[in-house]
C-alpha atoms as a PDB file:
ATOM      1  CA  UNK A   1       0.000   0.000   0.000  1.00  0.00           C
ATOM      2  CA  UNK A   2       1.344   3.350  -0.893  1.00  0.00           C
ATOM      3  CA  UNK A   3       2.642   5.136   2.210  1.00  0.00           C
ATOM      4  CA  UNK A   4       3.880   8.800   0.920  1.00  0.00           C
ATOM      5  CA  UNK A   5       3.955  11.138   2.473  1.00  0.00           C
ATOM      6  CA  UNK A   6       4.948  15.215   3.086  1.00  0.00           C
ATOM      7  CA  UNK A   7       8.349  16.405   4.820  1.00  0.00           C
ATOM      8  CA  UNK A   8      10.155  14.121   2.340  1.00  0.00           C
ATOM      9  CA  UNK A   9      12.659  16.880   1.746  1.00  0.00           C
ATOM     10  CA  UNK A  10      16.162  14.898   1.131  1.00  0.00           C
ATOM     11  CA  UNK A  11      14.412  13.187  -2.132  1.00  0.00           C
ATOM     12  CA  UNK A  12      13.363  17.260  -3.143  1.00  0.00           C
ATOM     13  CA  UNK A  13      17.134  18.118  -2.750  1.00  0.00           C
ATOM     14  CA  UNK A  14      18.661  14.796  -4.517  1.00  0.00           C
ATOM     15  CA  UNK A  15      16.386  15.848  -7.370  1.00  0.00           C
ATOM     16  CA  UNK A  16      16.635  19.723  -7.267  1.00  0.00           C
ATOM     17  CA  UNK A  17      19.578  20.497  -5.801  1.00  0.00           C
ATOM     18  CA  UNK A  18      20.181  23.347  -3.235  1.00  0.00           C
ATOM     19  CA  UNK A  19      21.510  22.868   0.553  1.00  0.00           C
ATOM     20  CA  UNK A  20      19.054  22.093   3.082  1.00  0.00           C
ATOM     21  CA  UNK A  21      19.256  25.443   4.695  1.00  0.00           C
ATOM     22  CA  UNK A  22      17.857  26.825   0.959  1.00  0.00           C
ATOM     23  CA  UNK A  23      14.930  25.020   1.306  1.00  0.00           C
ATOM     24  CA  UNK A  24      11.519  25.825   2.401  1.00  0.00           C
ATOM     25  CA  UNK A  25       9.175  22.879   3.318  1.00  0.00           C
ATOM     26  CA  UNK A  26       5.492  23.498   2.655  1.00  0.00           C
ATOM     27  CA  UNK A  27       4.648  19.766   2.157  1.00  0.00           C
ATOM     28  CA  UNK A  28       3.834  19.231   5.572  1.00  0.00           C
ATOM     29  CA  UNK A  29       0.763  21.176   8.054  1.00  0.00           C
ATOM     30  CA  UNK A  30       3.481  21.735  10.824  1.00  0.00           C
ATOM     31  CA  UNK A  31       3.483  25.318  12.184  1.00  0.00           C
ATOM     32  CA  UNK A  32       6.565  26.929  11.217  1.00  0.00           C
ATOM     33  CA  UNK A  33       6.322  29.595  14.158  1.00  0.00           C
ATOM     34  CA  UNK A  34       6.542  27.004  17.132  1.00  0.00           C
ATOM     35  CA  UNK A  35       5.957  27.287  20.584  1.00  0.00           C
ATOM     36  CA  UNK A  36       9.209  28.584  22.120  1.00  0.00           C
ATOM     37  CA  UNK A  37      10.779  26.147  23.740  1.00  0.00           C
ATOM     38  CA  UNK A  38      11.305  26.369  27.647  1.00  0.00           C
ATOM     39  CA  UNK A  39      14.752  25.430  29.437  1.00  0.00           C
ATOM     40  CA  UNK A  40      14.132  21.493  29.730  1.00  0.00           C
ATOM     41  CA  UNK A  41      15.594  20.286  32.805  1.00  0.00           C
ATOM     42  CA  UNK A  42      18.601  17.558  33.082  1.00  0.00           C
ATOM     43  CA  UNK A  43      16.612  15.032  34.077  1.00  0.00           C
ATOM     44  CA  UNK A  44      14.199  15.214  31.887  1.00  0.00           C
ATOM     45  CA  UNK A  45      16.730  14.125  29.487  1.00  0.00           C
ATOM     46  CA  UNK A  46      18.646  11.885  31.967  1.00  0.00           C
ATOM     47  CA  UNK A  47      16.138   9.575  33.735  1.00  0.00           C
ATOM     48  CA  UNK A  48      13.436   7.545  32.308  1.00  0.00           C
ATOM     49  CA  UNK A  49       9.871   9.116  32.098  1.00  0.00           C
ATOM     50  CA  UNK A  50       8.260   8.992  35.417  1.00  0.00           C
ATOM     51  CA  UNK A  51       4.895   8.789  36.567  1.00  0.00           C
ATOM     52  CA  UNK A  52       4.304  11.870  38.040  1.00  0.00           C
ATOM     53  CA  UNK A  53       5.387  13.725  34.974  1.00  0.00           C
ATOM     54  CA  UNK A  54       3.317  11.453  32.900  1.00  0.00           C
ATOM     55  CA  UNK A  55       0.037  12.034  35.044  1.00  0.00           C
ATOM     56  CA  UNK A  56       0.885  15.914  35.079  1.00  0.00           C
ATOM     57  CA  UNK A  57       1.017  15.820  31.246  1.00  0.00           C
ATOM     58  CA  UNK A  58      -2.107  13.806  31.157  1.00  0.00           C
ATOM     59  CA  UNK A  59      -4.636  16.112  33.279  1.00  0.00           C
ATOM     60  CA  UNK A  60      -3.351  18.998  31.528  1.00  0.00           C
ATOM     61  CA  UNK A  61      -4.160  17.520  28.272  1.00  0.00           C
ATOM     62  CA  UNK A  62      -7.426  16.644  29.571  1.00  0.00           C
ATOM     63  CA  UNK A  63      -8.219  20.226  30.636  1.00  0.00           C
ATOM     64  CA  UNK A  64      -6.989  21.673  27.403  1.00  0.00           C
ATOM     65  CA  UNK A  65      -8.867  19.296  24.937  1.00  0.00           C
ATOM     66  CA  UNK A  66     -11.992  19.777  27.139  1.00  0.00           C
ATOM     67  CA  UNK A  67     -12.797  16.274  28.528  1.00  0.00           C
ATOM     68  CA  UNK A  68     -13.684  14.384  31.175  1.00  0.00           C
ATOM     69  CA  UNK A  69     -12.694  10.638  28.923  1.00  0.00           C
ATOM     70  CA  UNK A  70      -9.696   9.043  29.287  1.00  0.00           C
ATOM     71  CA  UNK A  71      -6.675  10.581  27.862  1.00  0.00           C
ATOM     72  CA  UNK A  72      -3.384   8.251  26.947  1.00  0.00           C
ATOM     73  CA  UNK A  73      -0.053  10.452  25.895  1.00  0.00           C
ATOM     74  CA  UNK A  74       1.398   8.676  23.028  1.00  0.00           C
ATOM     75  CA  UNK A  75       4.379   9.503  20.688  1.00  0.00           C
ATOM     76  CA  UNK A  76       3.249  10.983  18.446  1.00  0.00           C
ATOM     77  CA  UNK A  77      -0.307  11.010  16.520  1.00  0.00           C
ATOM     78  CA  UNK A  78       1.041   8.098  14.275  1.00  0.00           C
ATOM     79  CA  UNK A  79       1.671   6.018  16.847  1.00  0.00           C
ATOM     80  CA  UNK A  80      -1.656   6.020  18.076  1.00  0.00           C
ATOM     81  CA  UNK A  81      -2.947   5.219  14.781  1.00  0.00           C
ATOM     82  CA  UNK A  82      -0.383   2.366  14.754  1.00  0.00           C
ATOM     83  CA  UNK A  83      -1.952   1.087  17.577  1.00  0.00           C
ATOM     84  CA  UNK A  84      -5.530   1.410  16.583  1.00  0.00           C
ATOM     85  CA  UNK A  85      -5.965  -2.013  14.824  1.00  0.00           C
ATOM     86  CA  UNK A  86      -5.468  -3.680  18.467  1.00  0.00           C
ATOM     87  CA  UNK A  87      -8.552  -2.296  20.036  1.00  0.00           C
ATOM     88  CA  UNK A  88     -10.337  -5.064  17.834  1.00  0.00           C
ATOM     89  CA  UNK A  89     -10.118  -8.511  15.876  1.00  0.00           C
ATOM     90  CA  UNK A  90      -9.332  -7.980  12.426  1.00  0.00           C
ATOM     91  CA  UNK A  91     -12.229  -7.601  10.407  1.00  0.00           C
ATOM     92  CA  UNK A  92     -13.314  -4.825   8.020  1.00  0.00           C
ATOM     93  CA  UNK A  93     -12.708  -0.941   8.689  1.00  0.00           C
ATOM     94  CA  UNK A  94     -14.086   1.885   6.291  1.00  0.00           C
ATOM     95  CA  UNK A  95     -12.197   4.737   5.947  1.00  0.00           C
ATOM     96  CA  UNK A  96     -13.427   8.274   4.303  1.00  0.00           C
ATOM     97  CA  UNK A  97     -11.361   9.204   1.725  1.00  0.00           C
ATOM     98  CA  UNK A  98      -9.162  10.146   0.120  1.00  0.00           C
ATOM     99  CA  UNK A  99      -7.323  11.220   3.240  1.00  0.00           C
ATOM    100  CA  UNK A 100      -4.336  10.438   5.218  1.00  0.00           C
ATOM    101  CA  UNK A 101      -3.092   6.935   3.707  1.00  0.00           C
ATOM    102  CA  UNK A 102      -1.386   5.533   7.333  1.00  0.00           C
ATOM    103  CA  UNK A 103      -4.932   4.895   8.668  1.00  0.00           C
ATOM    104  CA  UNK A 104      -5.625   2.365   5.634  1.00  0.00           C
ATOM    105  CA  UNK A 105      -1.619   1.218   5.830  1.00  0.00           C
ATOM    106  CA  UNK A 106      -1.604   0.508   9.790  1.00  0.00           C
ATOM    107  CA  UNK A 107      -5.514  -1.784   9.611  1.00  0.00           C
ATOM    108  CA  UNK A 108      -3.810  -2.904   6.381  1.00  0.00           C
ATOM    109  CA  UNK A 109      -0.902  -4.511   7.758  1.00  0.00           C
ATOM    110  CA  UNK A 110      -2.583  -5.435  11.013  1.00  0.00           C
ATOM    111  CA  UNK A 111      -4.971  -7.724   8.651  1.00  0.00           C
ATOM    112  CA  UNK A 112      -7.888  -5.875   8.167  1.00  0.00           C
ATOM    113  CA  UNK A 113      -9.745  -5.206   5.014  1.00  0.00           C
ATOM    114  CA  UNK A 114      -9.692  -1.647   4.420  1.00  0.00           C
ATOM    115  CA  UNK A 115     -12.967  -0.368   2.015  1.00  0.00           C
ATOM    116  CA  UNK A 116     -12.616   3.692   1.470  1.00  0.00           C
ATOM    117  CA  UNK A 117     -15.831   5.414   1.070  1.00  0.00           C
ATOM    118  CA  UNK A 118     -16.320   8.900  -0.326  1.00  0.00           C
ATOM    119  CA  UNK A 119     -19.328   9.806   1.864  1.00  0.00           C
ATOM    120  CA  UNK A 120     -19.445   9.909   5.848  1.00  0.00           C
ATOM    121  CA  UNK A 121     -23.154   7.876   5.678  1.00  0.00           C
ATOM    122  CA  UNK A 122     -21.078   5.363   4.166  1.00  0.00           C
ATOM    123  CA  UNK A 123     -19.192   4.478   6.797  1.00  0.00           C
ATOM    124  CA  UNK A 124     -21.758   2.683   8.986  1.00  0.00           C
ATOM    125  CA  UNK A 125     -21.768  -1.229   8.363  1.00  0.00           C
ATOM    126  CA  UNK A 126     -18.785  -2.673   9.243  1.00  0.00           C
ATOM    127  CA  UNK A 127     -16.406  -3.372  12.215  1.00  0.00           C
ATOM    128  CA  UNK A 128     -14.932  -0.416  12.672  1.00  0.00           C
ATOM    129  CA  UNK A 129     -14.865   3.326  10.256  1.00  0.00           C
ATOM    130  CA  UNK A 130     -12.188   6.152  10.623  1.00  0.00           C
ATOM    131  CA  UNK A 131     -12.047   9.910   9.594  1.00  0.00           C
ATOM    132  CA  UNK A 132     -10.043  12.318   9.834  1.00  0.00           C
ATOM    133  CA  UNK A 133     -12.021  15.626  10.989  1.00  0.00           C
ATOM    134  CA  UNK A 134     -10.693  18.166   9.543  1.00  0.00           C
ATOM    135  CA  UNK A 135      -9.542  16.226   6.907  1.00  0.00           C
ATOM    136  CA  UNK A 136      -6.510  16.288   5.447  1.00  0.00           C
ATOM    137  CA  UNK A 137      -5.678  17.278   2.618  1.00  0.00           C
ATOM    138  CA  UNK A 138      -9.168  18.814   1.075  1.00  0.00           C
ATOM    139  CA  UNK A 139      -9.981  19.929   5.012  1.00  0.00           C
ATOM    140  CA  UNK A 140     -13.871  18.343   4.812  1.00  0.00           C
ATOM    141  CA  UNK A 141     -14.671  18.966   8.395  1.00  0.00           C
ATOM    142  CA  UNK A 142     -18.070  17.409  10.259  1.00  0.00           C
ATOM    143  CA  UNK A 143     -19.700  18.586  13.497  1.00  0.00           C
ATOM    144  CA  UNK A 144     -19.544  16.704  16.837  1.00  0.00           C
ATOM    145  CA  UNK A 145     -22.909  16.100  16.209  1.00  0.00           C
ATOM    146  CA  UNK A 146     -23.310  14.774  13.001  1.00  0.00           C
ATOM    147  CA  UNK A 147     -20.087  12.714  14.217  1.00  0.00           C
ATOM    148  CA  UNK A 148     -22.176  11.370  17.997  1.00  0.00           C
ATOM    149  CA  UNK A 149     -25.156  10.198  15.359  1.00  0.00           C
ATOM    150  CA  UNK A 150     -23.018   8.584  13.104  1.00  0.00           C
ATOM    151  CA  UNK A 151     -21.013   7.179  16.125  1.00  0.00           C
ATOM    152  CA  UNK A 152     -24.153   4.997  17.156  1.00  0.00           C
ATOM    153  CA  UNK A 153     -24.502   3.579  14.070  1.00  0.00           C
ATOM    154  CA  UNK A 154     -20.438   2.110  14.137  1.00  0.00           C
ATOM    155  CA  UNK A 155     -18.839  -0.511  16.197  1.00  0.00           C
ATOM    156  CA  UNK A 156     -15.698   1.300  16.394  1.00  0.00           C
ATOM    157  CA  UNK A 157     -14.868   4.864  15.491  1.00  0.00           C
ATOM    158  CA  UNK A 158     -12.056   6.208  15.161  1.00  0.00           C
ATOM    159  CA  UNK A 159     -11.824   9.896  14.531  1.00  0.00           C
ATOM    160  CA  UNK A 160      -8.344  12.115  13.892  1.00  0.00           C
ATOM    161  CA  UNK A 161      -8.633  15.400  15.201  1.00  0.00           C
ATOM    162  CA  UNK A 162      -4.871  15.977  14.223  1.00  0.00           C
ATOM    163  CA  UNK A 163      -5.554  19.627  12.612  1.00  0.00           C
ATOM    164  CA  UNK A 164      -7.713  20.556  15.109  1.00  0.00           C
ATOM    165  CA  UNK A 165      -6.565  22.806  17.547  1.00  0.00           C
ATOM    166  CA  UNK A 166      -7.603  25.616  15.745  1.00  0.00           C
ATOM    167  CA  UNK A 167     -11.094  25.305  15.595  1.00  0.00           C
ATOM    168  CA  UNK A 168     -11.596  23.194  18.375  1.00  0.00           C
ATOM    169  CA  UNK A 169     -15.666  23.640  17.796  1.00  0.00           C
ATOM    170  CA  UNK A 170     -15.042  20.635  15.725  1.00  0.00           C
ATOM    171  CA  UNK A 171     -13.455  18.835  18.317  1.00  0.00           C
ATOM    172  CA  UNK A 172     -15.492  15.971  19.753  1.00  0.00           C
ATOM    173  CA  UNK A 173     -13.480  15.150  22.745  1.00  0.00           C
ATOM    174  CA  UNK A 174     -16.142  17.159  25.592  1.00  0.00           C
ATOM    175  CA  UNK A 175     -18.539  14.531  24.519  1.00  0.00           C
ATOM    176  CA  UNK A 176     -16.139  11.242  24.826  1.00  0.00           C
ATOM    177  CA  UNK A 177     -16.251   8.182  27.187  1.00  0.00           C
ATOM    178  CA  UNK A 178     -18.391   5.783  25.965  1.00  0.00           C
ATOM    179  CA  UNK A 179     -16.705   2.835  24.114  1.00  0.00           C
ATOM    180  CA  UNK A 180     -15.761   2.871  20.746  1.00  0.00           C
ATOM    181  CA  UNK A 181     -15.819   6.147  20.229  1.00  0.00           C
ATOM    182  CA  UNK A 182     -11.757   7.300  20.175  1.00  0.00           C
ATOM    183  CA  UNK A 183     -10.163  10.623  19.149  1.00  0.00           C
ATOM    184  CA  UNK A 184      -6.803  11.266  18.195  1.00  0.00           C
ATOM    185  CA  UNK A 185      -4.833  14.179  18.673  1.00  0.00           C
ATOM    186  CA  UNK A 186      -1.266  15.556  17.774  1.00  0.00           C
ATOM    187  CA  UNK A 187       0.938  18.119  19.505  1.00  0.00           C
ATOM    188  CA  UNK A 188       3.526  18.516  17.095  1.00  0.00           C
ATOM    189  CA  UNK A 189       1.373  19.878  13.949  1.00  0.00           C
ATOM    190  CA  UNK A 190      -0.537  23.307  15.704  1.00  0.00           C
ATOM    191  CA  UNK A 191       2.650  23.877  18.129  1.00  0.00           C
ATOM    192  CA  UNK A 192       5.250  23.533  15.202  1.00  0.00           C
ATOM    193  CA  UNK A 193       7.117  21.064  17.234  1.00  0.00           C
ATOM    194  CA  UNK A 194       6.329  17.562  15.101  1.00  0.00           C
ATOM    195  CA  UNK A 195      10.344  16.420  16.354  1.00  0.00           C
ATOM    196  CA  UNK A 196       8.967  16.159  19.765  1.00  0.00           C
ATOM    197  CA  UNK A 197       6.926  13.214  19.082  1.00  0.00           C
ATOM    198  CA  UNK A 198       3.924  14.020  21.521  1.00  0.00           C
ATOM    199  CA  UNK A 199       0.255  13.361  20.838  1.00  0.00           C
ATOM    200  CA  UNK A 200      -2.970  11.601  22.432  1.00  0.00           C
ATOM    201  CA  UNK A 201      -5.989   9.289  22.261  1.00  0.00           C
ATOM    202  CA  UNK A 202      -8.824   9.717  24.178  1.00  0.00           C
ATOM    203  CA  UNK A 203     -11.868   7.658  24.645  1.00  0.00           C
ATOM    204  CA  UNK A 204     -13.143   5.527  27.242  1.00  0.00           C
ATOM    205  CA  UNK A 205     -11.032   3.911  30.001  1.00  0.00           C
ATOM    206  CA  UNK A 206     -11.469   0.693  28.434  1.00  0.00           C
ATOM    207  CA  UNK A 207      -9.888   1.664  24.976  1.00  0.00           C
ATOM    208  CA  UNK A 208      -7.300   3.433  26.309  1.00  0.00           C
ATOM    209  CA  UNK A 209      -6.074   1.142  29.094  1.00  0.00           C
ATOM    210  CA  UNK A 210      -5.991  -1.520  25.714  1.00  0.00           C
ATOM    211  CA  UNK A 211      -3.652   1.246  23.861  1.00  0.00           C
ATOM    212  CA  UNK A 212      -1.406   1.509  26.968  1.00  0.00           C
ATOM    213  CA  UNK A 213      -0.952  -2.140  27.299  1.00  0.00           C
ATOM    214  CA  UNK A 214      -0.011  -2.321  23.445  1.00  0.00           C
ATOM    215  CA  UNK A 215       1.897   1.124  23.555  1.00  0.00           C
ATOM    216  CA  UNK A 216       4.466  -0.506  26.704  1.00  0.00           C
ATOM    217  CA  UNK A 217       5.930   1.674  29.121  1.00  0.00           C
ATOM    218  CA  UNK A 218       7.862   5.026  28.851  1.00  0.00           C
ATOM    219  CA  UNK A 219       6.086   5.660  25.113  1.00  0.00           C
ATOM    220  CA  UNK A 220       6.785   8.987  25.938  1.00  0.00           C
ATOM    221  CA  UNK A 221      10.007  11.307  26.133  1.00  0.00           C
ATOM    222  CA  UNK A 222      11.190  13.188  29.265  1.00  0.00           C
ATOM    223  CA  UNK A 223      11.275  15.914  27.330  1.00  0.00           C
ATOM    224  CA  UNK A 224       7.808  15.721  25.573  1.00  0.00           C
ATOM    225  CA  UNK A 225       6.098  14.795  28.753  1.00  0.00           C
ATOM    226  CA  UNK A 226       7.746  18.368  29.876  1.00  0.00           C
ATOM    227  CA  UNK A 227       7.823  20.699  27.146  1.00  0.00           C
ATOM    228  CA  UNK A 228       3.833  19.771  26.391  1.00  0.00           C
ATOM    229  CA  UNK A 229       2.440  19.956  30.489  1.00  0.00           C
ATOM    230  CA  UNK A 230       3.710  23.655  29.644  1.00  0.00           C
ATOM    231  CA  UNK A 231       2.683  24.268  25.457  1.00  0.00           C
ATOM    232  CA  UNK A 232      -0.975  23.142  26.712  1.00  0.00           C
ATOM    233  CA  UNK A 233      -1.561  25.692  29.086  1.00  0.00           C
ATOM    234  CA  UNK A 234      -0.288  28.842  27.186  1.00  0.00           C
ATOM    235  CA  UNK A 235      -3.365  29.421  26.384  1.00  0.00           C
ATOM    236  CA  UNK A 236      -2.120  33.362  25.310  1.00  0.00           C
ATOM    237  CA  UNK A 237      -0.259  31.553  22.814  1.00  0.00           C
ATOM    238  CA  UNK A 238      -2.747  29.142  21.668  1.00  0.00           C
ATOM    239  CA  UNK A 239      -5.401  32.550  21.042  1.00  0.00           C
ATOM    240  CA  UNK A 240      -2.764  34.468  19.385  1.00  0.00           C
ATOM    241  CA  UNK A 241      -1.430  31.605  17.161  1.00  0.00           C
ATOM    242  CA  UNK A 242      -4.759  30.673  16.179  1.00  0.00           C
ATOM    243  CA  UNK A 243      -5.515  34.287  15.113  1.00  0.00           C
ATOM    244  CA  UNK A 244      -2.416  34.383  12.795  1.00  0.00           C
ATOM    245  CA  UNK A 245      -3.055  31.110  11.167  1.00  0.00           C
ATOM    246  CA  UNK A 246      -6.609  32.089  10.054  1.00  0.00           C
ATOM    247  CA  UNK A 247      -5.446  35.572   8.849  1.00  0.00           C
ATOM    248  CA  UNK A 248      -2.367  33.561   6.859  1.00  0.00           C
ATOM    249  CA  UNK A 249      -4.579  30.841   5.601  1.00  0.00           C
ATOM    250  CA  UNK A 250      -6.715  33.881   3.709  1.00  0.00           C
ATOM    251  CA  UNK A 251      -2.755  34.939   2.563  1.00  0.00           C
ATOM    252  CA  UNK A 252      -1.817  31.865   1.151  1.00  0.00           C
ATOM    253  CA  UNK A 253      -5.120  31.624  -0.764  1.00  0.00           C
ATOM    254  CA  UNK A 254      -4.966  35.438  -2.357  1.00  0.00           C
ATOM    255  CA  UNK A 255      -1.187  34.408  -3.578  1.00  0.00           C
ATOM    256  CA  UNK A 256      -2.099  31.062  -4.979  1.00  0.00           C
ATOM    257  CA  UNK A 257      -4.880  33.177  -6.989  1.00  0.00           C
ATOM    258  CA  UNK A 258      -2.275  34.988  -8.790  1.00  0.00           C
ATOM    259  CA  UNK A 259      -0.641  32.003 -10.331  1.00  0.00           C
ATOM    260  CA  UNK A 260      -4.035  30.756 -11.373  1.00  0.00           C
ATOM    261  CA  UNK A 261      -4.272  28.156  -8.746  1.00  0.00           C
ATOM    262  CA  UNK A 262      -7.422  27.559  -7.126  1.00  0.00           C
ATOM    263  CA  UNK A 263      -8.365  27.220  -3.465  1.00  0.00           C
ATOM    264  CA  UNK A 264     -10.157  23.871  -3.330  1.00  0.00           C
ATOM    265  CA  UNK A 265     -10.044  23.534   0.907  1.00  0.00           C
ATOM    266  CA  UNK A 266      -7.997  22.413   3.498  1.00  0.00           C
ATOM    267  CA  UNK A 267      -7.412  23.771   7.172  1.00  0.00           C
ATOM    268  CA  UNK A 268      -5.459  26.852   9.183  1.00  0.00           C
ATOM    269  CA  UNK A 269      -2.443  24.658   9.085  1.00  0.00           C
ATOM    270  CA  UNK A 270      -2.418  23.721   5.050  1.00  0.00           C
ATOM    271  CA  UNK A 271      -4.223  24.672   1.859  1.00  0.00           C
ATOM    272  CA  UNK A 272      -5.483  22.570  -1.297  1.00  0.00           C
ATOM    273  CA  UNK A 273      -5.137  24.259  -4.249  1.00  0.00           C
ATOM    274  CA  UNK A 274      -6.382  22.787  -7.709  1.00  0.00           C
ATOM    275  CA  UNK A 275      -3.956  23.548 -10.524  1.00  0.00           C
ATOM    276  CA  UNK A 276      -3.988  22.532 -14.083  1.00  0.00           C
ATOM    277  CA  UNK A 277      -1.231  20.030 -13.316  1.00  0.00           C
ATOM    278  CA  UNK A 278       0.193  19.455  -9.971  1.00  0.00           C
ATOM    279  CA  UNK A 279       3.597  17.737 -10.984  1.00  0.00           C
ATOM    280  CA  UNK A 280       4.448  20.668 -12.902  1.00  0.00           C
ATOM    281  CA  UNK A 281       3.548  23.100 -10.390  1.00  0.00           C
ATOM    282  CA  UNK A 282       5.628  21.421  -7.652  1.00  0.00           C
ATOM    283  CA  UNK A 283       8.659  20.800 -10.432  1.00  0.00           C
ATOM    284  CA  UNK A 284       8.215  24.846 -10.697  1.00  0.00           C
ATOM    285  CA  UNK A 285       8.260  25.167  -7.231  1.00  0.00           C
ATOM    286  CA  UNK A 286      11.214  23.337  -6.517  1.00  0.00           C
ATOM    287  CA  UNK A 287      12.717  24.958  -8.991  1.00  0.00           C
ATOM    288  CA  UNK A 288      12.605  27.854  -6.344  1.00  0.00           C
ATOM    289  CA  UNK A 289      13.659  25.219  -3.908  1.00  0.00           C
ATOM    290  CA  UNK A 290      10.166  25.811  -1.990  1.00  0.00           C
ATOM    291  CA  UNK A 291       8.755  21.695  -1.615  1.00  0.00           C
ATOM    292  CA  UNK A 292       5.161  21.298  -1.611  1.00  0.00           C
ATOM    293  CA  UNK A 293       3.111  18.526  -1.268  1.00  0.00           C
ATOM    294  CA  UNK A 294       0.882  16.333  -4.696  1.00  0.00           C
ATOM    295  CA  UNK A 295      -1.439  13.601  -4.667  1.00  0.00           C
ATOM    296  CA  UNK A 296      -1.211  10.117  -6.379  1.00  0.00           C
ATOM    297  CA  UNK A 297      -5.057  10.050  -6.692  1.00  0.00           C
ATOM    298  CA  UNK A 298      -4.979  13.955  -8.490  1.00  0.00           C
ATOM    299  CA  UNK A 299      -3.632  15.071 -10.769  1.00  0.00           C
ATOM    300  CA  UNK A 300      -4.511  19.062 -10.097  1.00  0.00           C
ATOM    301  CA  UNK A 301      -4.141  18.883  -6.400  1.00  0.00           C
ATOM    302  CA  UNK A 302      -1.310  20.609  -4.877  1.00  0.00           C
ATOM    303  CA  UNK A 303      -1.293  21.191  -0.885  1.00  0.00           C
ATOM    304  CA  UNK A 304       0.778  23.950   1.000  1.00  0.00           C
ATOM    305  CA  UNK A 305       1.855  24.317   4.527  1.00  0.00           C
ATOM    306  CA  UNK A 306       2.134  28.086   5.919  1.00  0.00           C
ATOM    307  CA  UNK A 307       4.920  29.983   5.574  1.00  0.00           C
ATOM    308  CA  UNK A 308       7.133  31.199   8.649  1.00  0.00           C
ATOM    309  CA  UNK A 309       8.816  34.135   8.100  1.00  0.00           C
ATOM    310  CA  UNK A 310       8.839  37.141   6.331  1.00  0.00           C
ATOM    311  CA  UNK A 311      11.534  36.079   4.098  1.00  0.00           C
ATOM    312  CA  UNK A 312       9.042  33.017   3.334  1.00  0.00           C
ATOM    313  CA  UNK A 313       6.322  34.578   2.098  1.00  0.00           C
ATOM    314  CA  UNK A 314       8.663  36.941   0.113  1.00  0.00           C
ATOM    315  CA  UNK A 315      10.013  34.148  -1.867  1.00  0.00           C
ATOM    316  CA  UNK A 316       6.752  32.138  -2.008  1.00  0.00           C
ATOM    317  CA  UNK A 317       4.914  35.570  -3.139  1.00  0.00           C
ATOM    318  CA  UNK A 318       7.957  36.114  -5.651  1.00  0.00           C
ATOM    319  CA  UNK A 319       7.560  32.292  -7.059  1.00  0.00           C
ATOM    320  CA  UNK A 320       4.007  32.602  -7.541  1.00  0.00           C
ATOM    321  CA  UNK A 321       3.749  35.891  -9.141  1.00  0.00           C
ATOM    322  CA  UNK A 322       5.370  34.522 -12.060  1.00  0.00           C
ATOM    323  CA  UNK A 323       4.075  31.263 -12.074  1.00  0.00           C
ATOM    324  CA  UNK A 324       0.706  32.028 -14.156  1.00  0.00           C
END
């Protein structure tokens, strides 16, 4: 099953040319102005995780994703969707698509038979369904309570709330704790920090004491345990980061407009952009040693992250303006 994916930049460079330092990376939704991070104490580095560290992290998480369900820290997003196929026997999971392919690759290789549907009624039938809410890459998003009905309808659902943060309206974590009903969550993407390897399921005691089992102890850094108890309560930073992404989001649109390309969705973190040909307009990009991210399923859609700096959006702006 093909696995590709953004932040691939070393095969951009092998092809392109250019040092690394050259390079902007728009293939990936990872902020590119992170959280700051703190002074990380030597022990955090030195000693294996601990519990009281982990359980700090933990109720944190659970006051900033607004829930009262269980909440497991996990390395990372993808490794909680590694883990997913274990809640259950194999049998058949439907996934909405297109959207991010490791869902179908980890129930793939687990032994389940993966059906993708192309409408969210279509995902009621089987042993377990997944989406991805907002969805990546076209940034579909559903409300908590079109996502509750459908829930009662599925075995198991599992829904990735990985581009979240920003509109957490969407999220349905306040209304978790029932069984098999899971969300998934990632640190890394909203606080620009995807290195760190931090991120979260949450759902009912019973699900997540299954993860933990299956996830083994100390699944999460000294550092990550530290560096998000601290990111999750900024909430000054979360408000004024959320504000900039939304105004950049509506920046990134207006600029792909002038090279003809138009905005076909996606999130405050990325945005879809139909071209006439997508290959060309990434070789073009590249050219300017700015990687973006195409489909193997389209051939007009082209997906950009946000750029960072000023300098960024100078050279994206200068690419673009003479790319029509």
């Amino acid at each position: 099953m093909n696995r590709d994916h953004g932040g691939n930049l070393a095969a951009a460079i092998r092809q392109y040319g250019g040092a690394l330092e050259e390079w902007i990376d728009l293939s990936t939704g990872i902020n590119r102005q992170p959280y700051r991070l703190p002074e990380i104490p030597a022990r955090a580095w030195q000693d294996l995780p601990d519990a009281p560290a982990l359980a700090t992290l933990t109720k944190v998480a659970q006051e900033a994703y607004r829930t009262k369900a269980s909440v497991l820290p996990l390395a990372g997003a993808q490794a909680a969707i590694q883990l997913m196929p274990r809640l259950r026997r194999p049998g058949t999971v439907r996934i909405l698509s297109p959207t991010y392919n490791e869902h179908a690759a980890s129930f793939a290789s687990a032994g389940w038979h993966v059906k993708e549907v192309a409408e969210p009624s279509a995902l009621i039938g089987d042993d377990a369904a997944i989406l991805v809410n907002p969805n990546n890459p076209d940034g579909r998003a559903m409300l908590p309570s079109e996502i509750l009905e459908l829930a009662s309808h599925v075995r198991l659902l599992i829904v990735d709330e990985s581009f979240t943060d920003p509109t957490p309206e969407l999220s349905i974590a306040p209304h978790l704790g029932a069984p098999g009903l899971l969300a998934l969550r990632s640190f890394g993407k909203f606080y620009g920090l995807a290195g760190l390897r931090l991120g979260f399921a949450i759902g009912a005691e019973a699900d997540t004491a299954a993860l933990r089992a299956a996830a083994g102890p100390w699944s999460v850094s000294g550092p990550a345990l530290h560096v998000g108890a601290l990111a999750l309560t900024n909430k000054g930073w979360q408000a004024s980061t959320t504000a900039r992404l939304e105004n950049e989001a509506k920046q990134l649109d207006s600029l792909a407009r002038t090279a003809d390309w138009q905005p076909a969705g996606g999130t405050h973190l990325f945005r879809l952009y139909t071209t006439k040909d997508a290959e060309k307009a990434q070789a073009y990009l590249a050219e300017h040693h700015i990687w973006s991210r195409i489909f193997p399923y389209s051939r007009t859609w082209l997906r950009l992250g946000l750029p960072g700096t000023k300098a960024e959006w100078q050279r994206l702006s200068a690419a673009l303006s003479k790319a029509a």
